[in-house]
Protein backbone atom coordinates (compact mmCIF):
# COMPACT_ATOMS: atom_id res chain seq x y z
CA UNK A 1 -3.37 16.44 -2.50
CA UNK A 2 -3.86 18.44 0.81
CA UNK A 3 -1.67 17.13 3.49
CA UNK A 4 -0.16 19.93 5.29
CA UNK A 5 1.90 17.45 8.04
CA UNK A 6 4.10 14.39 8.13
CA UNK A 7 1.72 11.76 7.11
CA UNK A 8 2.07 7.46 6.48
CA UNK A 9 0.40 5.66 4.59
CA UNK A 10 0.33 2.11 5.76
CA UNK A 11 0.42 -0.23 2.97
CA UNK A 12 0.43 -3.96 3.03
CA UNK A 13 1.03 -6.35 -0.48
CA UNK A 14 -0.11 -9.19 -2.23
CA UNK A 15 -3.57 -9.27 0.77
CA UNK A 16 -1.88 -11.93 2.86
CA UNK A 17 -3.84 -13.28 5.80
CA UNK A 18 -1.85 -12.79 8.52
CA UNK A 19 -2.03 -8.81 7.84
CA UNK A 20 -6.07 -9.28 8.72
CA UNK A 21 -5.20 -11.44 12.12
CA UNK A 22 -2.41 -9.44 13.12
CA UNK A 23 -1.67 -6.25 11.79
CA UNK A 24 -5.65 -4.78 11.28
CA UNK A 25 -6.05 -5.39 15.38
CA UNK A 26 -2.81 -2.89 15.85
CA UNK A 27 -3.82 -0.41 13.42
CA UNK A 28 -7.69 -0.38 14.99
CA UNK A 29 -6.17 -0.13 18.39
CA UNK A 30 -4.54 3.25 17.16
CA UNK A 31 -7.50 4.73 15.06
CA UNK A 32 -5.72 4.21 11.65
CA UNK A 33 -6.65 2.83 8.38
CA UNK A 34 -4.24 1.25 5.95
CA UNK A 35 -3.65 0.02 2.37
CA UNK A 36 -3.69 -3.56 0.86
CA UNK A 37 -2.65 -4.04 -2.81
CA UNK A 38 -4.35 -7.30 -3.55
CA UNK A 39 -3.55 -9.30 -6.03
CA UNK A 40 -6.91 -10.55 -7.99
CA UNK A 41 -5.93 -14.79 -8.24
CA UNK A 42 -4.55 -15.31 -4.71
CA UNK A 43 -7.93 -13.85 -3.18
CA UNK A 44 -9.52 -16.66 -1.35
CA UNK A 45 -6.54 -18.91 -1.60
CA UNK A 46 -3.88 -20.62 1.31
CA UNK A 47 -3.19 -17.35 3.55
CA UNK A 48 -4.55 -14.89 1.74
CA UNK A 49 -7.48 -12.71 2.74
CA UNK A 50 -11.12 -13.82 1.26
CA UNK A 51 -13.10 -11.61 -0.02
CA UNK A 52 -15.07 -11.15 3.02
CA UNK A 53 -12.24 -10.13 5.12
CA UNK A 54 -11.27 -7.34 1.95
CA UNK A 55 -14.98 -6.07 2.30
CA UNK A 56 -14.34 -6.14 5.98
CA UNK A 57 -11.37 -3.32 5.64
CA UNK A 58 -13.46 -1.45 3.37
CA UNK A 59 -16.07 -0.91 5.29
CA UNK A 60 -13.65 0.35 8.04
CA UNK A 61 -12.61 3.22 5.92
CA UNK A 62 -9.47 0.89 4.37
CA UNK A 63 -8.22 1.43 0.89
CA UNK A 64 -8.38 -2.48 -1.44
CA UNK A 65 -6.02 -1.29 -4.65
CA UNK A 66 -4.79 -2.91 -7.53
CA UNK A 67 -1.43 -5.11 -7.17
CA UNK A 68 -0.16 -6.56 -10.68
CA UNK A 69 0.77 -10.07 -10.58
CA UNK A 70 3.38 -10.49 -13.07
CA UNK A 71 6.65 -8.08 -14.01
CA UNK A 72 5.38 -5.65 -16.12
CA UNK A 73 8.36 -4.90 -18.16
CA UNK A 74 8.49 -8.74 -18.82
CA UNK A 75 5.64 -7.93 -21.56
CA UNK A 76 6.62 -6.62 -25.13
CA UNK A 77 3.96 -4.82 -26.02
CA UNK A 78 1.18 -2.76 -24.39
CA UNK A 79 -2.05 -4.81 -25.43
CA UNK A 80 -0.34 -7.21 -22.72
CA UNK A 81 0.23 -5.06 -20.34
CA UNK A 82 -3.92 -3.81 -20.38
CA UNK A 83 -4.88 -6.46 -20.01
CA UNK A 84 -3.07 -7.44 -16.73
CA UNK A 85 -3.66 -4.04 -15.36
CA UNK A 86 -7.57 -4.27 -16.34
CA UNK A 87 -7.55 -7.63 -14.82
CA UNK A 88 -6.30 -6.90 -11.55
CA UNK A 89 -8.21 -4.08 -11.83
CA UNK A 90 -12.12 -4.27 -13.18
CA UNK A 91 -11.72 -7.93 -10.65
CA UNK A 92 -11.96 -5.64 -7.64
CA UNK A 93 -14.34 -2.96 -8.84
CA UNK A 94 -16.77 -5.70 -9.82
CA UNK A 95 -16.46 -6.72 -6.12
CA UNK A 96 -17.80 -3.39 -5.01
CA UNK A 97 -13.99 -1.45 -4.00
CA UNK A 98 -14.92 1.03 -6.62
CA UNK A 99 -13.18 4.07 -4.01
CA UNK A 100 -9.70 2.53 -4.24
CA UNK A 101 -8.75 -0.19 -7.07
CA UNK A 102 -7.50 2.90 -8.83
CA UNK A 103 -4.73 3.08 -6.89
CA UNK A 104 -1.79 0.87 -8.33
CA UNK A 105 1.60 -1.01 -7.39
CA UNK A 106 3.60 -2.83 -9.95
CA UNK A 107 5.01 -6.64 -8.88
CA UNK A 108 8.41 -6.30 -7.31
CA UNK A 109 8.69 -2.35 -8.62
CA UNK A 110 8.87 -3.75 -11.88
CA UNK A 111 7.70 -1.45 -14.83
CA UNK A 112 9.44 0.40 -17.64
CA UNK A 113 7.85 2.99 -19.71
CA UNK A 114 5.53 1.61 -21.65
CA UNK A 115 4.05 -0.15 -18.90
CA UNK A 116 3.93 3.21 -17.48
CA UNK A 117 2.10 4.89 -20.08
CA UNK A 118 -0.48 2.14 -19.51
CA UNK A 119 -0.90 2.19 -16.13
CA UNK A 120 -1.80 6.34 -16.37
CA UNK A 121 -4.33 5.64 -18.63
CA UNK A 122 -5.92 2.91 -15.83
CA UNK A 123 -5.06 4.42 -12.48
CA UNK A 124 -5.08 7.58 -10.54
CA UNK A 125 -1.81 6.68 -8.81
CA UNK A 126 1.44 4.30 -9.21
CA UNK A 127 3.50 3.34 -6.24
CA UNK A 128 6.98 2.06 -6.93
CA UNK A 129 9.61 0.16 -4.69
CA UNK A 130 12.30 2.86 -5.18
CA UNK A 131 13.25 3.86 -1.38
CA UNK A 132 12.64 7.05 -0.80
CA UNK A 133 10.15 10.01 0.89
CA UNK A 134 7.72 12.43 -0.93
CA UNK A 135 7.99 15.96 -0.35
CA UNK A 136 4.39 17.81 0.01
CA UNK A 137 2.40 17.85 -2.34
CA UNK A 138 3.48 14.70 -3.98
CA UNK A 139 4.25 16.09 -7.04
CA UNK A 140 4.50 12.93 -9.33
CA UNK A 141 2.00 10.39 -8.12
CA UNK A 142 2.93 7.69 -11.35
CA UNK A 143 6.41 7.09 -9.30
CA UNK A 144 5.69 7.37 -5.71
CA UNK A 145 8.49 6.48 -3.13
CA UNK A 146 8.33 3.54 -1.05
CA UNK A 147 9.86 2.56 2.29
CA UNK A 148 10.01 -0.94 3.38
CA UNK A 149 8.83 -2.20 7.13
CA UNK A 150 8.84 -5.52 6.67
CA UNK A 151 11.08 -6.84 9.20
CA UNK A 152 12.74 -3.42 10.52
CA UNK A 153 14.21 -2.45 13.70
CA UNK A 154 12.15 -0.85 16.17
CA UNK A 155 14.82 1.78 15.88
CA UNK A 156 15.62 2.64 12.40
CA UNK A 157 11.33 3.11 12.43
CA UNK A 158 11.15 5.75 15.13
CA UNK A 159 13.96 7.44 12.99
CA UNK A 160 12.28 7.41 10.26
CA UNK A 161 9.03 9.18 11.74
CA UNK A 162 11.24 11.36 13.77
CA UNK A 163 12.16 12.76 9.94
CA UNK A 164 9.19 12.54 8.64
CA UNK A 165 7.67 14.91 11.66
CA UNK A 166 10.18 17.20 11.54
CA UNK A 167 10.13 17.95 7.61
CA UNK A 168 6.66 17.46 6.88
CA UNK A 169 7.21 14.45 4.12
CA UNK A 170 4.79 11.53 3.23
CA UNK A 171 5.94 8.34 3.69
CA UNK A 172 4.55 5.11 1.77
CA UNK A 173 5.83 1.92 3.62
CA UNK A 174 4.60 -1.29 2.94
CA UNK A 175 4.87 -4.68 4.63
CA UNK A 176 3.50 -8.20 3.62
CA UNK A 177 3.38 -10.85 6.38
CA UNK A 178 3.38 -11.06 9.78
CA UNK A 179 3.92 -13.10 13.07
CA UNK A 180 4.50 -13.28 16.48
CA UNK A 181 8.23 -13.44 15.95
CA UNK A 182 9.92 -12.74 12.40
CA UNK A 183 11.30 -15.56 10.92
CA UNK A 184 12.80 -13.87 7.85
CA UNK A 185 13.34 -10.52 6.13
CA UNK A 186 9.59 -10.15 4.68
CA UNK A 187 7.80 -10.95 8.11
CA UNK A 188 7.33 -8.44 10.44
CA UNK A 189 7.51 -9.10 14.19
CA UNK A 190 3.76 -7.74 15.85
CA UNK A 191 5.31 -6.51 18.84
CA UNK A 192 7.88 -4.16 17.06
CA UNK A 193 4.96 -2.71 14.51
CA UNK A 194 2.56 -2.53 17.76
CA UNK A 195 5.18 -0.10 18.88
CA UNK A 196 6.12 1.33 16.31
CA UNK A 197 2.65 2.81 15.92
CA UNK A 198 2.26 4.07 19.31
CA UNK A 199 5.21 5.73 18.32
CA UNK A 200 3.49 7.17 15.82
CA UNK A 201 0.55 8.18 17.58
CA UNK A 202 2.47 9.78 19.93
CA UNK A 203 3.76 12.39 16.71
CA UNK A 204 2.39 15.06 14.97
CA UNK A 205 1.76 12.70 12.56
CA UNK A 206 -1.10 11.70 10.17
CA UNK A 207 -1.89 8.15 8.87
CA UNK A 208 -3.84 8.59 5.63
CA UNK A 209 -5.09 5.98 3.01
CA UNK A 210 -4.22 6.78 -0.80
CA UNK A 211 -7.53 7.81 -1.35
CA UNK A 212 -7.16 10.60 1.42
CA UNK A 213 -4.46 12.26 -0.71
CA UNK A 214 -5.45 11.60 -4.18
CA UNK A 215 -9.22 10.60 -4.59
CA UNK A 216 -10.59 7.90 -5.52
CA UNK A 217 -12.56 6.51 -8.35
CA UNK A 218 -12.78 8.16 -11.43
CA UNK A 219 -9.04 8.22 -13.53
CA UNK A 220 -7.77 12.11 -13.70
């Protein structure tokens, strides 16, 4: 990986709807691109993003990777655990998002190491839910640090790019649904992310996509 200056990535679970209505008109008011781990069997169902509105981010220079549906350290051996990660997987590759369903995050953070043994066999890169920020380059890209948005203060977010400015670290945050006001702690309010990215725009900051640091594609 080549980034040379404080960079987010933008990520967004599970491919909920309401991160197309809302959150994709913020990011293309700003110029940037974001993430959504989708998860393959709530594609097309109750307020989650079809497949058309996946191709639609795509297109746009968007990364679609692979979410896992189920705790991977619930399984007890690692035939199991291929065969959830190749069916979350292989679904979204068959449906064209060949550049970025490579890219991997386990349900809930949950994996122990067998699962993770599996899952570097299957995917260019692993991102946890262990808080934290990557020093450049991201030296371990099977346990990549999260930071969650979700509903934050507007406050605590400018501090957080503040730090990531000044020492040049990567920061992975993710989100899942959003509204015009947040309701509870996993809905983010539109207002406080549409400023938070002027914010960033404002920085010396980049916003990258997964497959801007690591590749895409091919395993390795």
């Amino acid at each position: 990986n080549t980034l040379k200056k404080g960079s987010f990535v933008l990520a967004f679970d599970d491919g909920h709807e309401s991160v197309y209505n809302f959150a994709k008109p913020v990011l293309d008011k700003y110029g940037f691109r974001g993430v959504v781990y989708a998860i393959r069997d709530l594609v097309g169902q109750t307020n989650y993003m079809t497949l058309e509105q996946l191709r639609t981010l795509y297109d746009n220079g968007w990364d679609v990777a692979t979410h896992s549906q189920h705790r991977l350290s619930d399984y007890t051996n690692p035939e199991d655990i291929r065969e959830e990660l190749l069916r979350n997987r292989d679904y979204l590759i068959d449906n064209g998002f060949v550049d970025s369903a490579y890219h991997f995050a386990s349900h809930q953070g949950n994996y122990n190491d067998m699962a993770l043994a599996e899952i570097k066999k299957l995917f260019r890169t692993h991102r946890t839910t262990v808080f934290g920020y990557s020093t450049l380059p991201i030296v371990d890209r099977y346990q990549i640090l999260n930071l969650g948005g979700n509903n934050s203060e507007l406050s605590w977010l400018k501090t957080v790019a503040d730090y990531i400015e000044a020492g040049k670290y990567c920061a992975f945050m993710n989100w899942h649904h959003f509204a015009d006001s947040a309701t509870d702690s996993m809905t983010a309010d539109v207002a406080v992310f549409d400023e938070f990215l002027a914010y960033i725009k404002s920085k010396d900051i980049d916003v990258v996509t997964v497959s801007d640091i690591f590749g895409g594609n091919m395993v390795g």
